[in-house]
N, C-alpha and C. Protein backbone atom coordinates (compact mmCIF):
# COMPACT_ATOMS: atom_id res chain seq x y z
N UNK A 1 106.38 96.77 108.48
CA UNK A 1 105.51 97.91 108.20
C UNK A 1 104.22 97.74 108.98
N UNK A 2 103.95 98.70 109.83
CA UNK A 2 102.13 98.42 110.56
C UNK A 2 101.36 99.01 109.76
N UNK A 3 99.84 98.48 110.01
CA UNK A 3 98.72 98.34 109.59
C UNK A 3 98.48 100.06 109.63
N UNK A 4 98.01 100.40 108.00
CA UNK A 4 97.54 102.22 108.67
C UNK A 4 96.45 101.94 109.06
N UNK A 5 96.13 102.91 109.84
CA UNK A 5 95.01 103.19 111.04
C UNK A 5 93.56 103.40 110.67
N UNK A 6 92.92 102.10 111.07
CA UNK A 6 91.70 102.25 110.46
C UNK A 6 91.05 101.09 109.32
N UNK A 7 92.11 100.62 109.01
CA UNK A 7 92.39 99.68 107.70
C UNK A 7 91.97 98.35 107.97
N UNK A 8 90.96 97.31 107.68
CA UNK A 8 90.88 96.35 107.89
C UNK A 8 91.58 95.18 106.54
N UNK A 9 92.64 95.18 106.64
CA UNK A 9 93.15 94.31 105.48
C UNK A 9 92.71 93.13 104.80
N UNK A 10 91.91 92.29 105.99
CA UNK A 10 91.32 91.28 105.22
C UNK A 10 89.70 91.57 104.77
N UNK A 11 89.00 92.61 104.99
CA UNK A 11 88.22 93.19 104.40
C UNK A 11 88.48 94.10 102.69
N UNK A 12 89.54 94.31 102.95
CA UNK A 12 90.56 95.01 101.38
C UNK A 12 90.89 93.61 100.66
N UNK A 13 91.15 92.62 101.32
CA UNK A 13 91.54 91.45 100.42
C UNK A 13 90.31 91.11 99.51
N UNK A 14 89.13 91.02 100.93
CA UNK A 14 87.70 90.77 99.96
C UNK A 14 87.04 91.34 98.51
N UNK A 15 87.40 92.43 99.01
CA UNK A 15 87.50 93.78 98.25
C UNK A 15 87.96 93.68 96.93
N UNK A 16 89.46 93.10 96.93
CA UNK A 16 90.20 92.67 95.72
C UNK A 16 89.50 91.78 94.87
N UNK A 17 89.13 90.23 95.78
CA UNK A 17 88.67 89.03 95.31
C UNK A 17 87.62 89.85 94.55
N UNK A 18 86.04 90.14 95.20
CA UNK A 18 84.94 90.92 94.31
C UNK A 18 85.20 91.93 93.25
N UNK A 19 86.30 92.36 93.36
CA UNK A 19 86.61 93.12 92.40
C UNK A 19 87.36 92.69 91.07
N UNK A 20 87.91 91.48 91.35
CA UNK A 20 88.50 90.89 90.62
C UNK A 20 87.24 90.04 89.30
N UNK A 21 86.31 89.27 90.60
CA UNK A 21 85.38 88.72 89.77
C UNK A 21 84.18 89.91 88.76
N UNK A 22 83.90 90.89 89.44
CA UNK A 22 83.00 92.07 89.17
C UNK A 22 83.77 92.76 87.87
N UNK A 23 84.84 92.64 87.89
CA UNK A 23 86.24 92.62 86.55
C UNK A 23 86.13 92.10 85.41
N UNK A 24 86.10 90.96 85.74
CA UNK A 24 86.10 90.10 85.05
C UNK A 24 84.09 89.99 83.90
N UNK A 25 83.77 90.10 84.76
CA UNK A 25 82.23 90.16 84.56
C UNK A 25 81.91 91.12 83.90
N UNK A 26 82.43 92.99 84.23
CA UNK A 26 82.25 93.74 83.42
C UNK A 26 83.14 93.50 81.57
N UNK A 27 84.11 93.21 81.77
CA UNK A 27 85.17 93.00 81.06
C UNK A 27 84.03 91.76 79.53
N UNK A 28 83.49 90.92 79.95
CA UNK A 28 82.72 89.67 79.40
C UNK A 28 81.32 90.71 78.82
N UNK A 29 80.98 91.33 79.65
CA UNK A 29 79.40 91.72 79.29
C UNK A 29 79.55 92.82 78.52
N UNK A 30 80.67 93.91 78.72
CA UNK A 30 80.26 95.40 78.48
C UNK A 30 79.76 96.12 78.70
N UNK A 31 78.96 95.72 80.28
CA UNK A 31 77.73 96.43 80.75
C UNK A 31 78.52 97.52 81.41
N UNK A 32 77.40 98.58 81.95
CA UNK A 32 78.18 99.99 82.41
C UNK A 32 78.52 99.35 83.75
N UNK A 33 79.79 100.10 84.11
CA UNK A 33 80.34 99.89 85.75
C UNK A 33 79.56 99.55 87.02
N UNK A 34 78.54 100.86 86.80
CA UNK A 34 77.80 101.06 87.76
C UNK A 34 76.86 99.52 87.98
N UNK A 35 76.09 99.31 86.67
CA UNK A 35 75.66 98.04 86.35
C UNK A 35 76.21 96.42 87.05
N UNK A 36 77.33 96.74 87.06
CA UNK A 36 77.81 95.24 87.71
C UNK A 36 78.21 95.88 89.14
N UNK A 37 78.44 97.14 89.24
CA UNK A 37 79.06 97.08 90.97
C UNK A 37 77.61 97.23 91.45
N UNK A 38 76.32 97.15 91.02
CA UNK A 38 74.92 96.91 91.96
C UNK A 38 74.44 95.84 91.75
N UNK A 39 75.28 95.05 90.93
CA UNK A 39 74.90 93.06 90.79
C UNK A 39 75.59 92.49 91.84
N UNK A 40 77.19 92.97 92.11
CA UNK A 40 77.63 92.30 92.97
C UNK A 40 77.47 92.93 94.24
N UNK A 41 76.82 94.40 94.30
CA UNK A 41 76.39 94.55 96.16
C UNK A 41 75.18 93.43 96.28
N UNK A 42 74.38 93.57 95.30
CA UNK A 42 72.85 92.37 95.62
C UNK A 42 73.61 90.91 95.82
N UNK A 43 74.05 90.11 94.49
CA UNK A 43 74.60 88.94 94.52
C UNK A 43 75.91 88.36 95.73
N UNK A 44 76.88 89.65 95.82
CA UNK A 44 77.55 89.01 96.36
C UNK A 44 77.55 89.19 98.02
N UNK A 45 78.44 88.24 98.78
CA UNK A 45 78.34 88.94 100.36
C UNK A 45 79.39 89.84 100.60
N UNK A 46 79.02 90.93 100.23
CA UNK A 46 79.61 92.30 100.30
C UNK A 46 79.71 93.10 101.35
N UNK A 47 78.99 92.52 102.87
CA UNK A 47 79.27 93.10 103.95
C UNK A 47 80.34 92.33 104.57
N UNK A 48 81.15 91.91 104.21
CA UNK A 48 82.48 91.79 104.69
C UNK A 48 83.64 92.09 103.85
N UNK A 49 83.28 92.43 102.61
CA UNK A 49 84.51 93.38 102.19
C UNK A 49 84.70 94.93 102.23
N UNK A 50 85.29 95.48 102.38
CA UNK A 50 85.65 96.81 101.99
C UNK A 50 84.85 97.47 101.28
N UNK A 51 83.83 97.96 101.07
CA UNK A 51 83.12 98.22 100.23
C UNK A 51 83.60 99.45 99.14
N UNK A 52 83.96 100.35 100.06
CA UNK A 52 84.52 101.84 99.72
C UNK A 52 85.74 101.33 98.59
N UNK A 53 86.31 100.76 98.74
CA UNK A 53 87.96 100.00 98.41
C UNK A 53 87.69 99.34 97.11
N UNK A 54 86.16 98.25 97.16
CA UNK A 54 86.19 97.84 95.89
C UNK A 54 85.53 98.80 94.66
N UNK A 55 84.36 99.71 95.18
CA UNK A 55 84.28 100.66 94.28
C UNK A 55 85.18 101.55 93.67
N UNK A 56 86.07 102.04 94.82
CA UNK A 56 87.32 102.42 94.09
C UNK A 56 88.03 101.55 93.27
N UNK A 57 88.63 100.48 93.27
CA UNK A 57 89.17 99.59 92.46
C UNK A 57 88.17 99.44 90.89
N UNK A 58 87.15 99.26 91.05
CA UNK A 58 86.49 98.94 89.71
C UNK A 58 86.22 100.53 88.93
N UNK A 59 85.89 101.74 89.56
CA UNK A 59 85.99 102.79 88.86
C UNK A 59 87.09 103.59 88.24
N UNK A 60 88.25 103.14 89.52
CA UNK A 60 89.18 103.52 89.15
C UNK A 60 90.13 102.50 87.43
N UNK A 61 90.05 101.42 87.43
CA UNK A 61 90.07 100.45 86.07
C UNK A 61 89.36 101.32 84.93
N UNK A 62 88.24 101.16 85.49
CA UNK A 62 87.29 101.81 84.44
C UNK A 62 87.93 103.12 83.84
N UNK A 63 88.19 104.04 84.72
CA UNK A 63 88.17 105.84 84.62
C UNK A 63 89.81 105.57 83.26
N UNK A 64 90.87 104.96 83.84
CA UNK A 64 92.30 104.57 83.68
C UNK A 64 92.47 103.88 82.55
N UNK A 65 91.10 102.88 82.39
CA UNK A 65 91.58 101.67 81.57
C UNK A 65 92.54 102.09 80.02
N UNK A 66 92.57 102.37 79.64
CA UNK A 66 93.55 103.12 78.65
C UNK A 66 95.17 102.75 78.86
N UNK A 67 95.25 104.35 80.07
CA UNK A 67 96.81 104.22 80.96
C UNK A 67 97.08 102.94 81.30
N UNK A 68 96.30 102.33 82.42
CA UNK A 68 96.50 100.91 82.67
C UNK A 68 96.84 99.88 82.07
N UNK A 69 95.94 99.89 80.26
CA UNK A 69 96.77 98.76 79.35
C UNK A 69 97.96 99.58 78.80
N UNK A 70 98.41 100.49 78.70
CA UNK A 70 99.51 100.97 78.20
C UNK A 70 100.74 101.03 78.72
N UNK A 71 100.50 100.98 80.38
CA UNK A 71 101.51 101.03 80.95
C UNK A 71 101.68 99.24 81.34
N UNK A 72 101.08 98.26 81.06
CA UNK A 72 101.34 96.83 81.24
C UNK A 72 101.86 96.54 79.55
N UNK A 73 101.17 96.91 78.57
CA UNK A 73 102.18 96.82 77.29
C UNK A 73 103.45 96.00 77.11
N UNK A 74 104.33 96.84 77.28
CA UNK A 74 105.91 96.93 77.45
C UNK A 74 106.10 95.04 78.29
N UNK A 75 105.43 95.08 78.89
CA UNK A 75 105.69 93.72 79.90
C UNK A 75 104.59 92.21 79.72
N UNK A 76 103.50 92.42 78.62
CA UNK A 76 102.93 91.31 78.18
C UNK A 76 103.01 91.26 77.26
N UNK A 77 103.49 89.81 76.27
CA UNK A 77 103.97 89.11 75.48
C UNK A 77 102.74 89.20 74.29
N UNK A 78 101.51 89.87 74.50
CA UNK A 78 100.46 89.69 73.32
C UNK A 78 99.74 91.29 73.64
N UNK A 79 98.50 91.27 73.43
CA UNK A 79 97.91 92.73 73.28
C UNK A 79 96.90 92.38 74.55
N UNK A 80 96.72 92.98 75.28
CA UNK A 80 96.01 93.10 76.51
C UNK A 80 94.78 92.40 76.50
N UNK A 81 94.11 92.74 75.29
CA UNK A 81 93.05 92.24 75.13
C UNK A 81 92.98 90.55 74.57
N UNK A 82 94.47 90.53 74.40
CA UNK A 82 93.95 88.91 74.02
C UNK A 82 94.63 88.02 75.75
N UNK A 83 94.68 88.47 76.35
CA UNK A 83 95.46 87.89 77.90
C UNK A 83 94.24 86.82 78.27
N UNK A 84 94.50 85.71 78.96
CA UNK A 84 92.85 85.22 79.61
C UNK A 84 91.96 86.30 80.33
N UNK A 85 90.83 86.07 80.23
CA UNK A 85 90.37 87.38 81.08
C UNK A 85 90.13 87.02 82.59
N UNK A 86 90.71 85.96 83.03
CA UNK A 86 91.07 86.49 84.76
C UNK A 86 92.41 86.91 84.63
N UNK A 87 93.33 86.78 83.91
CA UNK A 87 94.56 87.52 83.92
C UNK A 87 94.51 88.73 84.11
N UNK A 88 93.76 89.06 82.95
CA UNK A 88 93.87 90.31 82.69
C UNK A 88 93.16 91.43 83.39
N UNK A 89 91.87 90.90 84.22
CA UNK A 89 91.58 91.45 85.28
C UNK A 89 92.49 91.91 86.89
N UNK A 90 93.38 90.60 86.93
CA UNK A 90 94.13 90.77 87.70
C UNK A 90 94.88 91.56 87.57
N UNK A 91 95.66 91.78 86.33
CA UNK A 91 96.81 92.73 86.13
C UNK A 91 95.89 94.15 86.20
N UNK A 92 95.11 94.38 85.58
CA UNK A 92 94.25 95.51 85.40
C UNK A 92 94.31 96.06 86.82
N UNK A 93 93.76 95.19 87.76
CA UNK A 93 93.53 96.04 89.11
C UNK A 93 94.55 96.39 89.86
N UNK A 94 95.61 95.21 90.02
CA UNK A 94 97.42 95.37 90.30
C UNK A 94 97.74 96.39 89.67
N UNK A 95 97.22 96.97 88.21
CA UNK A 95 98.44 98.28 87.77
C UNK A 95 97.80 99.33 88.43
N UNK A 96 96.54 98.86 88.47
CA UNK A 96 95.61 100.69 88.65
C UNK A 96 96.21 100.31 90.08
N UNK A 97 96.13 99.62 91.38
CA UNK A 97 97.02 100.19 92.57
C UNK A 97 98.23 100.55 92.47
N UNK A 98 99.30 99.83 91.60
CA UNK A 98 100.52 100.36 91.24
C UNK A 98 100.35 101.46 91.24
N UNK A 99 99.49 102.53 90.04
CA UNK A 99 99.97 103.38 89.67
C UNK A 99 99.51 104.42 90.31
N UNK A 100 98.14 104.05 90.79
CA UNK A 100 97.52 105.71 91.67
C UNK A 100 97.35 105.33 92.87
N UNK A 101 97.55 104.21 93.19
CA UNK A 101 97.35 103.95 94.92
C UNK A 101 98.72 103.53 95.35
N UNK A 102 99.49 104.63 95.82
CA UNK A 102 100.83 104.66 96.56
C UNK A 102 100.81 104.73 97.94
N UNK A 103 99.45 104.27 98.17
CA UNK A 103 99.24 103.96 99.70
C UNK A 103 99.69 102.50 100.33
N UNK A 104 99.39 101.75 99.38
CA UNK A 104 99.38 100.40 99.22
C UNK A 104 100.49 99.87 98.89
N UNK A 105 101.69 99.50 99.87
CA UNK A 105 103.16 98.85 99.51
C UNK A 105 102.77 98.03 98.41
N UNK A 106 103.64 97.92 97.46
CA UNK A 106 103.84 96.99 96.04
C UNK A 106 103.65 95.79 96.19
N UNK A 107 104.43 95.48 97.28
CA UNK A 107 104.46 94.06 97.66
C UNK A 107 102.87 93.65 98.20
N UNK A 108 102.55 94.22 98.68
CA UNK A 108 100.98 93.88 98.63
C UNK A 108 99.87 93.48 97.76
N UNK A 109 100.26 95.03 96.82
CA UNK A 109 99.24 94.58 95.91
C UNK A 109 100.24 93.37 94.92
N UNK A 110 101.41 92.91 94.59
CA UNK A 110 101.54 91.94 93.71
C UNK A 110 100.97 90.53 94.35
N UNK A 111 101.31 90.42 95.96
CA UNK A 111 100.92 89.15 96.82
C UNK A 111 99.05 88.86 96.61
N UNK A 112 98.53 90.10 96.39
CA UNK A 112 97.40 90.19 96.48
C UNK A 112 96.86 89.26 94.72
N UNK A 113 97.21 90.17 93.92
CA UNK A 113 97.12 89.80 92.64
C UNK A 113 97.13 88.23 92.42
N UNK A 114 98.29 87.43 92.83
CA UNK A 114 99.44 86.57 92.96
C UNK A 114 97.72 85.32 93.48
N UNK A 115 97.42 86.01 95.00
CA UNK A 115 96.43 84.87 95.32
C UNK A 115 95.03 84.79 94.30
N UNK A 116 94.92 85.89 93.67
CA UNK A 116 93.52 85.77 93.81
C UNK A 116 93.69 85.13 92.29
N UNK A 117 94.76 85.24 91.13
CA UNK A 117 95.02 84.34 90.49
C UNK A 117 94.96 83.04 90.24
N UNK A 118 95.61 82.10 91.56
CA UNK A 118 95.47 81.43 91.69
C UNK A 118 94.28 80.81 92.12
N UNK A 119 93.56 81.68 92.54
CA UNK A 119 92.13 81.25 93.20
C UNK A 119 91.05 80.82 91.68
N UNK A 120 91.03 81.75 90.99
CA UNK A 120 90.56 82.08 90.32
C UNK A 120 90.67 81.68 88.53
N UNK A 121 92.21 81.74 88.50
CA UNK A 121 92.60 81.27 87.09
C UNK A 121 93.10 80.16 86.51
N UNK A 122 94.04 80.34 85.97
CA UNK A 122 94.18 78.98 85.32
C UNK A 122 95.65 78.45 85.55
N UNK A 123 95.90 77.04 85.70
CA UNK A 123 96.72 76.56 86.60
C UNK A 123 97.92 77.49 86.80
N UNK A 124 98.72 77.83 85.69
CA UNK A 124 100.23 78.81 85.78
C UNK A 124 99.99 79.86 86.08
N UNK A 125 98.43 80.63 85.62
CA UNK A 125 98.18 81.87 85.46
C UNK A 125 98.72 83.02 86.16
N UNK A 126 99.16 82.46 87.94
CA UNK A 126 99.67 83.56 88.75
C UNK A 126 101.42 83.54 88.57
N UNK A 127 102.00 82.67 88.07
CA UNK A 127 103.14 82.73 87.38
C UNK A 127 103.14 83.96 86.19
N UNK A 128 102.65 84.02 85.41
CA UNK A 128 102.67 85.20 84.56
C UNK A 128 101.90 86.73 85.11
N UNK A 129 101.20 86.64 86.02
CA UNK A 129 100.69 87.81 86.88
C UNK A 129 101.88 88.45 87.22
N UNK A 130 102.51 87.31 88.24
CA UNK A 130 103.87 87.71 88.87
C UNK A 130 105.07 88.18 88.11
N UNK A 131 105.10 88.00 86.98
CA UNK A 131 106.24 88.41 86.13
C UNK A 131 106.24 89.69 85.63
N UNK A 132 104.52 89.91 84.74
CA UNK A 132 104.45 90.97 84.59
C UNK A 132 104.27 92.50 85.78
N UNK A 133 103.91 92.04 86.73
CA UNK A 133 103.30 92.99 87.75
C UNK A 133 104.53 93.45 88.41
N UNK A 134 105.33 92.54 88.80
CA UNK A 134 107.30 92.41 89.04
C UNK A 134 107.84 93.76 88.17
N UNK A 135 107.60 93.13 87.40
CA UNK A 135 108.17 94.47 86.26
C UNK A 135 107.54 95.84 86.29
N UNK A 136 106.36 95.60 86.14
CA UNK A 136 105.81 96.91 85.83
C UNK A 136 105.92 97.72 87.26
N UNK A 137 105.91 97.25 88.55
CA UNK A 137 106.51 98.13 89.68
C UNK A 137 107.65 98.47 90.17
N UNK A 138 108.76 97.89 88.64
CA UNK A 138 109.81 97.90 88.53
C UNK A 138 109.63 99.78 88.52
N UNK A 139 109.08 100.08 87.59
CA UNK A 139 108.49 100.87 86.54
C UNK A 139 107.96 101.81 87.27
N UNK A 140 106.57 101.46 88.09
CA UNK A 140 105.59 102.45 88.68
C UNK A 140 106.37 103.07 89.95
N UNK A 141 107.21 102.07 90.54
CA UNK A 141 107.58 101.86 92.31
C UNK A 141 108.85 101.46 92.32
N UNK A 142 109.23 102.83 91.17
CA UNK A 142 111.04 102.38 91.41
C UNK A 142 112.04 102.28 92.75
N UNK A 143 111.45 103.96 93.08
CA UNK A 143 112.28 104.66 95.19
C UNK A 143 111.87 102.97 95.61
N UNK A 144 110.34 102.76 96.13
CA UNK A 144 110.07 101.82 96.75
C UNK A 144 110.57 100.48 96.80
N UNK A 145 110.71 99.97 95.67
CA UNK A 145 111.38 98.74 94.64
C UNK A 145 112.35 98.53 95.47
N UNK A 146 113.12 99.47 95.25
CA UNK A 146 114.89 99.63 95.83
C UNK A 146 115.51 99.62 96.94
N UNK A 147 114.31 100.29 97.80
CA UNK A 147 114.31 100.10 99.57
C UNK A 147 113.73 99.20 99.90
């Protein structure tokens, strides 16, 4: 599959990572969205990720978060809210591309999920990312899945 046009991928990876942690952070504090995505343009080094990409990712969680734990449900073993919370950040942002960003091959965003897990969580943690996220694009990205 080539690169769509325009796309800097390892700038979208960055993108993920900050979004993952900025996730995680909103998720801990409760503070409004907006609130942590202008902590991590100040705090973090944000001119090398995607910028456009991670605001979408964290508003889009936000706007979804509902759909998003409902449609991971069915495929985690406890209630969303009790998952570790880098898990559950991870899965959070993996479903919201699953489900409204069909731009983004599956296999991407699970590989994506998959690292930043490991980067980030706790020793097995991207073992259970991968299981549930497997499934649920069983689900979101059936046509795709199959080809």
């Amino acid at each position: 599959m080539s690169r769509p046009e325009g796309i800097d991928l390892a700038a979208r990876s960055r993108a993920r990572r900050r979004a993952l942690q900025a996730l995680y952070a909103w998720q801990l504090s409760g503070s409004h969205m907006n609130a942590v995505i202008d902590q991590f343009r100040h705090e973090q080094d944000m001119e090398v990720a995607d910028l456009e990409y991670f605001e979408d990712l964290l508003h889009g969680v936000e706007r979804n978060i509902d759909a998003i734990d409902t449609s991971l449900k069915p495929f985690v073993d406890r209630d969303v809210g009790q998952i570790d919370p880098i898990e559950r950040a991870a899965l959070r942002l993996a479903a919201y591309e699953l489900k409204y960003r069909p731009d983004v091959p599956y296999r991407v965003i699970i590989n994506e999920a998959i690292e930043v897990t490991k980067r980030f969580g706790a020793d097995h943690g991207h073992s259970y990312v991968n299981g549930v996220l497997d499934k649920l694009a069983g689900t979101l990205r059936t046509t795709e899945k199959r080809g």
